[in-house]
N, C-alpha and C. Protein backbone atom coordinates (compact mmCIF):
# COMPACT_ATOMS: atom_id res chain seq x y z
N UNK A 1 137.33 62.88 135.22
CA UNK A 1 138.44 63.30 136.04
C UNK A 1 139.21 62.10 136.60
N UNK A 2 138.79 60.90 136.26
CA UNK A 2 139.32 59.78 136.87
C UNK A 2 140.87 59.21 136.67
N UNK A 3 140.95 60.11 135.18
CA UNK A 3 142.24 59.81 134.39
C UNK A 3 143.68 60.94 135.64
N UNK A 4 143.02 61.79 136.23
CA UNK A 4 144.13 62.28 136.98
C UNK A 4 144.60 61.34 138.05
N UNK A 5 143.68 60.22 138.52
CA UNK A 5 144.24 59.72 139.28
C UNK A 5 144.97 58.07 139.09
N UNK A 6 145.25 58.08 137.66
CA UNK A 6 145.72 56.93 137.43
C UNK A 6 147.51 56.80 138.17
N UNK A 7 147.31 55.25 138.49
CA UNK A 7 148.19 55.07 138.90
C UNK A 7 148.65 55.53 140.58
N UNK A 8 147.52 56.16 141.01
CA UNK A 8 147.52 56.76 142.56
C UNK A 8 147.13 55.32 143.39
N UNK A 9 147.65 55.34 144.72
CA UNK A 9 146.37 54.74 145.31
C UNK A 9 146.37 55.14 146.90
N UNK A 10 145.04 54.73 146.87
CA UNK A 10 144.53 55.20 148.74
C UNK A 10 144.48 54.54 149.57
N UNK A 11 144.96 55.31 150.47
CA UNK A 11 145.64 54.67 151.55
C UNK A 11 144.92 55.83 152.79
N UNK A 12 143.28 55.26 153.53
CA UNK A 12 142.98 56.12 154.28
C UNK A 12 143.14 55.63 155.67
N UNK A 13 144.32 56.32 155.87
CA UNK A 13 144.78 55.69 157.40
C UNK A 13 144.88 57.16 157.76
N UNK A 14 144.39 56.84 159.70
CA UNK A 14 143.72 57.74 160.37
C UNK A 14 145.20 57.67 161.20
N UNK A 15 145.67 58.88 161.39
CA UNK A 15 147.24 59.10 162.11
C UNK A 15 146.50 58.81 163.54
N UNK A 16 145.69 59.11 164.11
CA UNK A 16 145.55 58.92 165.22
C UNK A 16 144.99 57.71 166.12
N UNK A 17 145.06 56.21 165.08
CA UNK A 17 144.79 55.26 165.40
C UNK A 17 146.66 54.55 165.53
N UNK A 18 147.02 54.15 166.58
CA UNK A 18 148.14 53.44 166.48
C UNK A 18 148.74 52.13 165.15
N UNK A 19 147.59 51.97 165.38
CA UNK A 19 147.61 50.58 163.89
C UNK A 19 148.17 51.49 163.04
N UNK A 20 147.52 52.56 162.44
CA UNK A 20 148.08 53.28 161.08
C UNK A 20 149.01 54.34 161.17
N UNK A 21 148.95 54.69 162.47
CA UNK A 21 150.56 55.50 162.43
C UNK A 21 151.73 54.30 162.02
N UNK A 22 152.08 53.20 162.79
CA UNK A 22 152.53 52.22 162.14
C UNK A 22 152.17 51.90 160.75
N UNK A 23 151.26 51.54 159.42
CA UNK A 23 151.47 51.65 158.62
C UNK A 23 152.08 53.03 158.05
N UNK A 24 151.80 53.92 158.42
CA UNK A 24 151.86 55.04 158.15
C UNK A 24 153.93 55.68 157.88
N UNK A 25 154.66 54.95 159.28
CA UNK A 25 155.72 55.19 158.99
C UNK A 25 156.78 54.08 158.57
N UNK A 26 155.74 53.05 158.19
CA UNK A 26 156.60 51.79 157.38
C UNK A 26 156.65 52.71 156.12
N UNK A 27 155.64 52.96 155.74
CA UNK A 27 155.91 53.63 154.16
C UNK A 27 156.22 55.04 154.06
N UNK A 28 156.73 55.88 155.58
CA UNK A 28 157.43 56.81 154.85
C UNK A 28 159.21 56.16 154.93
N UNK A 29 159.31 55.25 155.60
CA UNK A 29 160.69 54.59 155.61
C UNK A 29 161.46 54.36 154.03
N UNK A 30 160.18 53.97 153.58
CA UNK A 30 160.15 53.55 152.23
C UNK A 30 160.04 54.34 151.05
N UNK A 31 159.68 55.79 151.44
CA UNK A 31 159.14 56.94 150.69
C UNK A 31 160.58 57.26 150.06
N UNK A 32 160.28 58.41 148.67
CA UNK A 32 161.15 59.35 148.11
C UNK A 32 160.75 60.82 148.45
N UNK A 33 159.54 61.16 148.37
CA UNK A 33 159.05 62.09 148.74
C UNK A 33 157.01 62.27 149.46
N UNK A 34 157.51 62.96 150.70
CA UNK A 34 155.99 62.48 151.17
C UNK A 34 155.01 64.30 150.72
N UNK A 35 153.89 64.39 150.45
CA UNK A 35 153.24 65.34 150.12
C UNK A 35 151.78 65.16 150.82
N UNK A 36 152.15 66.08 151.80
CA UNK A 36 150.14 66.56 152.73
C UNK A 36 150.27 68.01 152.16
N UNK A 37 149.09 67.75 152.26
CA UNK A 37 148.32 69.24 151.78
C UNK A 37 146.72 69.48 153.06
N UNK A 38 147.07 69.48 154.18
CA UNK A 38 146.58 69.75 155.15
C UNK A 38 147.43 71.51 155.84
N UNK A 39 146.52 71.95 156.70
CA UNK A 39 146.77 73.04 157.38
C UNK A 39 147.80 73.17 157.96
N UNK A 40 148.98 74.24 157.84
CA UNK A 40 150.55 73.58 158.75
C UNK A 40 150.51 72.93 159.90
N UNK A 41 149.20 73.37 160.88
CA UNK A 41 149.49 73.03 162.08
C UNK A 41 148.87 71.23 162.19
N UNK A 42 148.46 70.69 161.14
CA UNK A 42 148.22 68.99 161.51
C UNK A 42 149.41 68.18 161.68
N UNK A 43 149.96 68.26 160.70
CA UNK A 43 151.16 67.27 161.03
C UNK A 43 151.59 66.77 162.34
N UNK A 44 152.46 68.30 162.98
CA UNK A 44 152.93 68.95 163.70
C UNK A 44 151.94 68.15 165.05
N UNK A 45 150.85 68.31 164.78
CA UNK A 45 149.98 68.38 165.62
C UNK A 45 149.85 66.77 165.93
N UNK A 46 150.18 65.87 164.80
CA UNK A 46 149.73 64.16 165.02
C UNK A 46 151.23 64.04 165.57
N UNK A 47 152.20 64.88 165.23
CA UNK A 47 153.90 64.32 165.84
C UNK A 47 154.68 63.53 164.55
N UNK A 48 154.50 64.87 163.58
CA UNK A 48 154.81 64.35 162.29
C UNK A 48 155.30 65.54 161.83
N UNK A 49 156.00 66.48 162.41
CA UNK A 49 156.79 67.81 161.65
C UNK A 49 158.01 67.01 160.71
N UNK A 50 158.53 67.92 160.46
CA UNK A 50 159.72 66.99 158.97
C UNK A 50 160.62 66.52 159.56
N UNK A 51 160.83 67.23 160.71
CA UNK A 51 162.12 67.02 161.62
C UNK A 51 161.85 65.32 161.99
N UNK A 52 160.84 65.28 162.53
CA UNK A 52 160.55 63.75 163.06
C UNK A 52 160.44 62.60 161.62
N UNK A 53 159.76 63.05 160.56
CA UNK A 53 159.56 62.56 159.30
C UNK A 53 161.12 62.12 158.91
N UNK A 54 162.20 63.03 159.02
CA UNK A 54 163.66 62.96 158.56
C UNK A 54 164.23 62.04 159.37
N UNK A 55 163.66 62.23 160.67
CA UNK A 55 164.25 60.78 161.82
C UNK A 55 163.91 59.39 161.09
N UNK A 56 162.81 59.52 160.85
CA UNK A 56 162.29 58.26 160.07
C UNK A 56 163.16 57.77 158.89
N UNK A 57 163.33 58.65 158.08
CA UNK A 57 163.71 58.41 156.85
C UNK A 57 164.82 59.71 156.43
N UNK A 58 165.94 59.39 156.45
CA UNK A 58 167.11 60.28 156.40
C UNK A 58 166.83 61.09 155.04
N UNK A 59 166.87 60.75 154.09
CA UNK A 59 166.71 61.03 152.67
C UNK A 59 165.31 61.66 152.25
N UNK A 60 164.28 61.53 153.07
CA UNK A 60 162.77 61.72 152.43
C UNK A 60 162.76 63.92 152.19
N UNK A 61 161.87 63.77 151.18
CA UNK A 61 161.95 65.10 150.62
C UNK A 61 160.30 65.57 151.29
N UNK A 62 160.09 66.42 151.83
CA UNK A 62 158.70 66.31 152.71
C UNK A 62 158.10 67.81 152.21
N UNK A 63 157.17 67.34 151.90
CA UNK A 63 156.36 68.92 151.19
C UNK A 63 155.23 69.26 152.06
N UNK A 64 154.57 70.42 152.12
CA UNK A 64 153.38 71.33 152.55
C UNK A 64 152.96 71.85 151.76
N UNK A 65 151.77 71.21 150.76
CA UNK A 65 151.22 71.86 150.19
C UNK A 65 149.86 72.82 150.96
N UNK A 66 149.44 74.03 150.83
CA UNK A 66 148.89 74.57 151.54
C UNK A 66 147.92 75.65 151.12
N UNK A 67 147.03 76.14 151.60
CA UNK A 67 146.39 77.36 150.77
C UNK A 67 147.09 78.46 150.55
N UNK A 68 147.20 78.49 151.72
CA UNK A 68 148.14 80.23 152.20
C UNK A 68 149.94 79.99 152.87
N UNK A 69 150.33 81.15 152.95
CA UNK A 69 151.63 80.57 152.96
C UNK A 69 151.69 80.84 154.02
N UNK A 70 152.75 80.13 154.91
CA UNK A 70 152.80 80.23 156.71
C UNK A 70 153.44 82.04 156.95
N UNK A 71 152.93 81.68 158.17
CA UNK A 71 153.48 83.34 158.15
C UNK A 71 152.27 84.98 158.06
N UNK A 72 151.25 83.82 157.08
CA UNK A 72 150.68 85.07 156.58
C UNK A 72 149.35 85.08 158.27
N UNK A 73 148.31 86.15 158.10
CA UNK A 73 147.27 85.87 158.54
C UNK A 73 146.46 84.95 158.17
N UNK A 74 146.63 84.41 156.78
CA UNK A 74 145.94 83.47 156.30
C UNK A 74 145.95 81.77 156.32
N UNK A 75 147.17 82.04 156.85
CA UNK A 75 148.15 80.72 157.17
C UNK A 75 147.41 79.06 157.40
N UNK A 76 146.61 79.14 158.63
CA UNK A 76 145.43 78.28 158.84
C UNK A 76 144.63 78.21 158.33
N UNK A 77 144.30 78.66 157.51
CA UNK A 77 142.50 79.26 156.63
C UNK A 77 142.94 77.60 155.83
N UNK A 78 141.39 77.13 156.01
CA UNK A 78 141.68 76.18 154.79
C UNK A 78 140.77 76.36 153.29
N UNK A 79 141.21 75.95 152.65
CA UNK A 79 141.02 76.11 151.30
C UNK A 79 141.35 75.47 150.18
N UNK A 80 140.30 75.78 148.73
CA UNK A 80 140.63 74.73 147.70
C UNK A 80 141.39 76.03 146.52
N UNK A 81 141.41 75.44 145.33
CA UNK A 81 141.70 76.45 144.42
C UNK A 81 141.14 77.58 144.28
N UNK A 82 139.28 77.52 144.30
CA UNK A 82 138.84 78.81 143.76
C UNK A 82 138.61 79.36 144.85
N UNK A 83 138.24 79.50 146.30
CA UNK A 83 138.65 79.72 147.21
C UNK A 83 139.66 80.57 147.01
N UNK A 84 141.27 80.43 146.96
CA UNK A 84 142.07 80.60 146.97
C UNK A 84 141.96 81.86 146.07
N UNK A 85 141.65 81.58 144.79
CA UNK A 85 141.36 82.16 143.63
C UNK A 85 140.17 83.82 144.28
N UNK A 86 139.43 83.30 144.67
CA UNK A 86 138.35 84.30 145.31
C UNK A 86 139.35 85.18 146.32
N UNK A 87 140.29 84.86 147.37
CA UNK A 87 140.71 85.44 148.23
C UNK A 87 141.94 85.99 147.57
N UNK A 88 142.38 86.12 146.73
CA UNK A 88 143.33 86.82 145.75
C UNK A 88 142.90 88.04 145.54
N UNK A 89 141.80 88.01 145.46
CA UNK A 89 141.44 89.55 144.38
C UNK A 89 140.91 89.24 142.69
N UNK A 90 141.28 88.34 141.88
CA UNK A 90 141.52 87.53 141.46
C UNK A 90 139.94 87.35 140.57
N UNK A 91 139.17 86.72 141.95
CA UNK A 91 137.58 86.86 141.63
C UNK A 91 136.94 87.87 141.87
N UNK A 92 137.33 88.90 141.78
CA UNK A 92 136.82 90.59 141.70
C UNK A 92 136.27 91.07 139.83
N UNK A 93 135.75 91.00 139.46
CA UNK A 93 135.90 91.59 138.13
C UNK A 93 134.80 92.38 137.83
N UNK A 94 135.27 94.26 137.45
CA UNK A 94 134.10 95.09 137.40
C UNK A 94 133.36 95.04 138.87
N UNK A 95 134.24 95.29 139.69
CA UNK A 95 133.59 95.13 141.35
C UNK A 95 132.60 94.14 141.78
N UNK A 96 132.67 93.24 140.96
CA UNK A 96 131.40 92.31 141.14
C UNK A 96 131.98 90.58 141.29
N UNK A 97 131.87 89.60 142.59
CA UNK A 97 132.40 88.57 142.45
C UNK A 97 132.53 87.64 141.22
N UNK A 98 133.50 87.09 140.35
CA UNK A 98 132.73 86.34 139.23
C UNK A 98 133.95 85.32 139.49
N UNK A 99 133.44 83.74 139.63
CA UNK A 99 133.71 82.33 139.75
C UNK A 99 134.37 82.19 138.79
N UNK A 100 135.79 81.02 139.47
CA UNK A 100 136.91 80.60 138.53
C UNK A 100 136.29 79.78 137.56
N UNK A 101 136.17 79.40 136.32
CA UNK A 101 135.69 78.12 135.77
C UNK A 101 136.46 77.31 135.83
N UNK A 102 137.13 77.33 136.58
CA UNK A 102 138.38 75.89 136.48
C UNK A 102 139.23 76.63 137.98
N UNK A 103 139.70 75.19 138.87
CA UNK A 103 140.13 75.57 139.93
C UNK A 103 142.05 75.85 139.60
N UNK A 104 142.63 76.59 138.62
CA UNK A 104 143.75 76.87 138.17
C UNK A 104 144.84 77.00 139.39
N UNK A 105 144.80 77.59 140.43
CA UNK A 105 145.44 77.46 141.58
C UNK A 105 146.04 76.10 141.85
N UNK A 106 145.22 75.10 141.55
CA UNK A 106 145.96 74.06 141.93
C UNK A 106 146.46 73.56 141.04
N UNK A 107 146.09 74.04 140.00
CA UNK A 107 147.13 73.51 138.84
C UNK A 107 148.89 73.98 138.85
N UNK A 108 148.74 75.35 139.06
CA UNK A 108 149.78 76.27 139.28
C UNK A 108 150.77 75.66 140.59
N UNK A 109 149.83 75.49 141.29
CA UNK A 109 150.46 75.49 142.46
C UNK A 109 151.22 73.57 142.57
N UNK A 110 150.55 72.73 141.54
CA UNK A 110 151.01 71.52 141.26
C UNK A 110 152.24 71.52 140.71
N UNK A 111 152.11 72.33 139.47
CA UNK A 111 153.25 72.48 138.59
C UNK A 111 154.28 73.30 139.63
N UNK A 112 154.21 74.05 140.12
CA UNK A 112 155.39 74.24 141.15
C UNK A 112 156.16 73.51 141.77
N UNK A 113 155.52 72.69 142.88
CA UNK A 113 155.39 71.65 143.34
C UNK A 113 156.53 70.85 142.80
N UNK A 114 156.43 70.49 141.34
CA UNK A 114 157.07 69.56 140.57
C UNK A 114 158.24 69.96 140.56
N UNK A 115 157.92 70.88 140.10
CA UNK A 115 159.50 71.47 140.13
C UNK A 115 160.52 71.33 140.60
N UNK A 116 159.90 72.15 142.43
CA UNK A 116 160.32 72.35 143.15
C UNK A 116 161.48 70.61 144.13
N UNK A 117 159.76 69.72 143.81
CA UNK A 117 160.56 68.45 144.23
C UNK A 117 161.50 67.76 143.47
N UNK A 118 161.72 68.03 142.11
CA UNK A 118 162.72 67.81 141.40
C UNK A 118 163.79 68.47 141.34
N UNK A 119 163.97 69.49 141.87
CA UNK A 119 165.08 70.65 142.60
C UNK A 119 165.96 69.58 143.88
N UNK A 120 165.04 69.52 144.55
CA UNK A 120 165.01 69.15 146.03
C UNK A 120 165.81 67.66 145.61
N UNK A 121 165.33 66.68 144.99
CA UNK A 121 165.90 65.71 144.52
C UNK A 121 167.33 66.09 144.10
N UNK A 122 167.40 66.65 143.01
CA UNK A 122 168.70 66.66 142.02
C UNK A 122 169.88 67.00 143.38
N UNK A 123 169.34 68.30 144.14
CA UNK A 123 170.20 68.24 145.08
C UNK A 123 171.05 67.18 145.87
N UNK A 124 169.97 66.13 146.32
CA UNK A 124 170.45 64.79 146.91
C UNK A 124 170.24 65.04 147.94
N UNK A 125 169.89 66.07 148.78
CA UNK A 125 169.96 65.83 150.36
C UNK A 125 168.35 66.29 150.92
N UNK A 126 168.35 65.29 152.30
CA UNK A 126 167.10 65.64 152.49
C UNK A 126 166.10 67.17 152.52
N UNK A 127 164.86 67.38 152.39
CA UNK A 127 164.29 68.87 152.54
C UNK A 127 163.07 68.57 152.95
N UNK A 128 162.57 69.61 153.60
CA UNK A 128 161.49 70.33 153.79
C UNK A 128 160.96 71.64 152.97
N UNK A 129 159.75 71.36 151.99
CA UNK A 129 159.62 71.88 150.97
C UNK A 129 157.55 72.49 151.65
N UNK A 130 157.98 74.03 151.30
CA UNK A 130 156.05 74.19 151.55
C UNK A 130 155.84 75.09 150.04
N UNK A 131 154.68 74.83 149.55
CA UNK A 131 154.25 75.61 148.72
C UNK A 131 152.76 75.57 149.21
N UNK A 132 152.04 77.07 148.79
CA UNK A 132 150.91 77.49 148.93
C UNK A 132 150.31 78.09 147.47
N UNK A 133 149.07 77.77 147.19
CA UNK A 133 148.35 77.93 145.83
C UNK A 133 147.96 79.25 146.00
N UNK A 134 147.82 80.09 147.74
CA UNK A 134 148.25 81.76 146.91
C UNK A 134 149.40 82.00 146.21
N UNK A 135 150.77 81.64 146.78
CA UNK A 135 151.67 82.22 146.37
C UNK A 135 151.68 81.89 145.28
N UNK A 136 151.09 81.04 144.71
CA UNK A 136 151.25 80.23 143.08
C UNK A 136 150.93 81.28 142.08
N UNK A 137 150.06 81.85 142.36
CA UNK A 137 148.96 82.91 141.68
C UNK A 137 149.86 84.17 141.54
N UNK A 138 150.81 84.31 142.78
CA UNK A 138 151.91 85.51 142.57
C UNK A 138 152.43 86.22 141.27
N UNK A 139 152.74 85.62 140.35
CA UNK A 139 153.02 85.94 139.18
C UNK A 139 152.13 86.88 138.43
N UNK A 140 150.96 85.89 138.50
CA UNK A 140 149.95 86.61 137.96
C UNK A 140 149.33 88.05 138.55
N UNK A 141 149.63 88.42 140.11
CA UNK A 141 149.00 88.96 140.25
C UNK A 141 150.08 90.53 140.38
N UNK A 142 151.47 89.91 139.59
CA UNK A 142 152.59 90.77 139.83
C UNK A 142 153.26 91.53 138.01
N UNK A 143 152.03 91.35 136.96
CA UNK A 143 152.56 91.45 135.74
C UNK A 143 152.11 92.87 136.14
N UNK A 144 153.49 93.23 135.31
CA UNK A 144 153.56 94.73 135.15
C UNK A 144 153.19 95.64 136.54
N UNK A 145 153.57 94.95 137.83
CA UNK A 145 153.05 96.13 138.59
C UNK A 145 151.75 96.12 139.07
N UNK A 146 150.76 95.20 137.94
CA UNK A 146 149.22 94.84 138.23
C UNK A 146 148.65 94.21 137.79
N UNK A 147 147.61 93.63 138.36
CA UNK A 147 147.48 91.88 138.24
C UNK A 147 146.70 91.96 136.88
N UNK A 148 146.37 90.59 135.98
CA UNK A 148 145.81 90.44 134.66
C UNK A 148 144.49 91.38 134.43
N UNK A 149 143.56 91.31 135.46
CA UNK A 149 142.04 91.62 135.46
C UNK A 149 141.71 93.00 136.49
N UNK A 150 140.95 93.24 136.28
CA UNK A 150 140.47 93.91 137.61
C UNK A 150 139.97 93.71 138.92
N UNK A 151 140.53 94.15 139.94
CA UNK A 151 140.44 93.04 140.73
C UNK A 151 140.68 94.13 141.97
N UNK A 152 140.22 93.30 143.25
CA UNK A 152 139.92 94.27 144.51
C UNK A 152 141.67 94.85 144.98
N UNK A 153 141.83 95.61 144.83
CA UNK A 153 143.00 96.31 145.19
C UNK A 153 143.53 96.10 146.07
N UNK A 154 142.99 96.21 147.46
CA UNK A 154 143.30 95.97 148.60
C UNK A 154 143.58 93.98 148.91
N UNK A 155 142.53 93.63 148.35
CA UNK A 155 143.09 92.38 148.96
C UNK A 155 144.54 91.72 147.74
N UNK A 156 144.45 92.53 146.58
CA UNK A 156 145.66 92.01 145.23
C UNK A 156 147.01 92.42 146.34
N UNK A 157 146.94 93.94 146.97
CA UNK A 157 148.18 94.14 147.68
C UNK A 157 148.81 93.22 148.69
N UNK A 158 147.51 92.64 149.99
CA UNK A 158 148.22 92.16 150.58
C UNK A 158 148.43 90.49 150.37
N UNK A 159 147.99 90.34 149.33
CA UNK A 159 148.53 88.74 148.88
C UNK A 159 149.88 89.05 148.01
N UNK A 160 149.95 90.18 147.30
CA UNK A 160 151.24 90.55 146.61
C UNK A 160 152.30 90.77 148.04
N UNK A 161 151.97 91.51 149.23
CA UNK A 161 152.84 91.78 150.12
C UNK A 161 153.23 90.11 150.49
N UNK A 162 152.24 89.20 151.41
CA UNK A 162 152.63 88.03 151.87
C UNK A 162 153.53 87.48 151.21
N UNK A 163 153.77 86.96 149.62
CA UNK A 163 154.00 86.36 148.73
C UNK A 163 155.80 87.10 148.34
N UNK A 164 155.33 88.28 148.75
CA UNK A 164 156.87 89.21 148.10
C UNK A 164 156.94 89.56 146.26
N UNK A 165 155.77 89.03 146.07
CA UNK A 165 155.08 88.98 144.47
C UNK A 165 156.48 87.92 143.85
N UNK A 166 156.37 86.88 144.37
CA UNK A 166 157.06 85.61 144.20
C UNK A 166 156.35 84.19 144.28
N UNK A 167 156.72 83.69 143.16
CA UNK A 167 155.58 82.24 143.38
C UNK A 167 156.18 81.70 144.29
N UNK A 168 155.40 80.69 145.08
CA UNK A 168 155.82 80.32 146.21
C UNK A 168 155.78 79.23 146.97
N UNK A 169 157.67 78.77 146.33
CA UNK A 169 158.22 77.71 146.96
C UNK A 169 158.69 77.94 147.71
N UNK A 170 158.95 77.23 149.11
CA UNK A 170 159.96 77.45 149.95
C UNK A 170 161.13 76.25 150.48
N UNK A 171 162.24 76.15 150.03
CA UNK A 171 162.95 75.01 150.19
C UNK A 171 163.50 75.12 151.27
N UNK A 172 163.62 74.12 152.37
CA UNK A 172 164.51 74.66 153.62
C UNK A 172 165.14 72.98 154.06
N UNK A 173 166.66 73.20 153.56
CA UNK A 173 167.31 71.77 154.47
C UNK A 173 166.75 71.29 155.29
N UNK A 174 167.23 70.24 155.38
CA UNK A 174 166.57 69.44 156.87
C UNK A 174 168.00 69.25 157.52
């Protein structure tokens, strides 16, 4: 799995040490686009909503990647792909739980992502961009009226309700 992270690098600075909030907003000064995938309410919470992020850096394109999409009850819940995948309905099959073999949510919800920040770009002006790896799954769980597999009914509806059975980007000016 090492090959996904070529060309990345880490940078584990703790927002709540002064030293690295200072590194922290030298390089979003410097940023094109910044991407957390923490719970909505952290950012917000270190004094880093987009609004303040955009003070920093006029131009920066600022994403939320997230489990669940704000808004929902699920909103705070944290979570990975199959997680995500499990709380869909998703991992229901023949009434019986059965495990993603591959965490696909975040794949889905990556490839959105891309998209979406290449949208946000072409535009030219700054954004605030959230996507959530339920809403990613939306599609799937919206063919024909009903999702690919069999799957718990009740919880397929209200991730189809949250979602609007729309994958789910949300672009909003800054």
């Amino acid at each position: 799995m090492h090959h996904l992270d070529t060309g990345k690098r880490r940078v584990p600075w703790d927002l709540r040490a002064p030293a690295d909030r200072t590194r922290f907003e030298h390089a979003v000064l410097e940023a094109d686009v910044l991407v957390e995938s923490f719970s909505s309410r952290v950012m917000a919470n270190l004094g880093y909503p987009p609004e303040t992020l955009h003070r920093l850096n006029p131009r920066l394109v600022v994403v939320g990647l997230r489990a669940f999409p704000s808004g929902t009850p699920e909103a705070a819940w944290v979570a990975f792909g199959r997680g995500v995948h499990a709380a869909s309905g998703l991992g229901v099959v023949d009434g019986r739980p059965a495990p993603a073999q591959l965490a696909y949510p975040d794949a889905l919800a990556g490839l959105l992502t891309f998209a979406l920040v290449l949208e946000a770009i072409a535009a030219g002006a700054p954004a605030a961009i959230e996507v959530s790896l339920a809403a990613a799954l939306a599609p799937l769980l919206a063919t024909a009226g009903r999702p690919l597999a069999p799957a718990d009914p009740a919880v397929v509806e209200r991730l189809r309700a949250a979602t609007d059975g729309r994958p789910g980007g949300v672009i909003a000016p800054a």
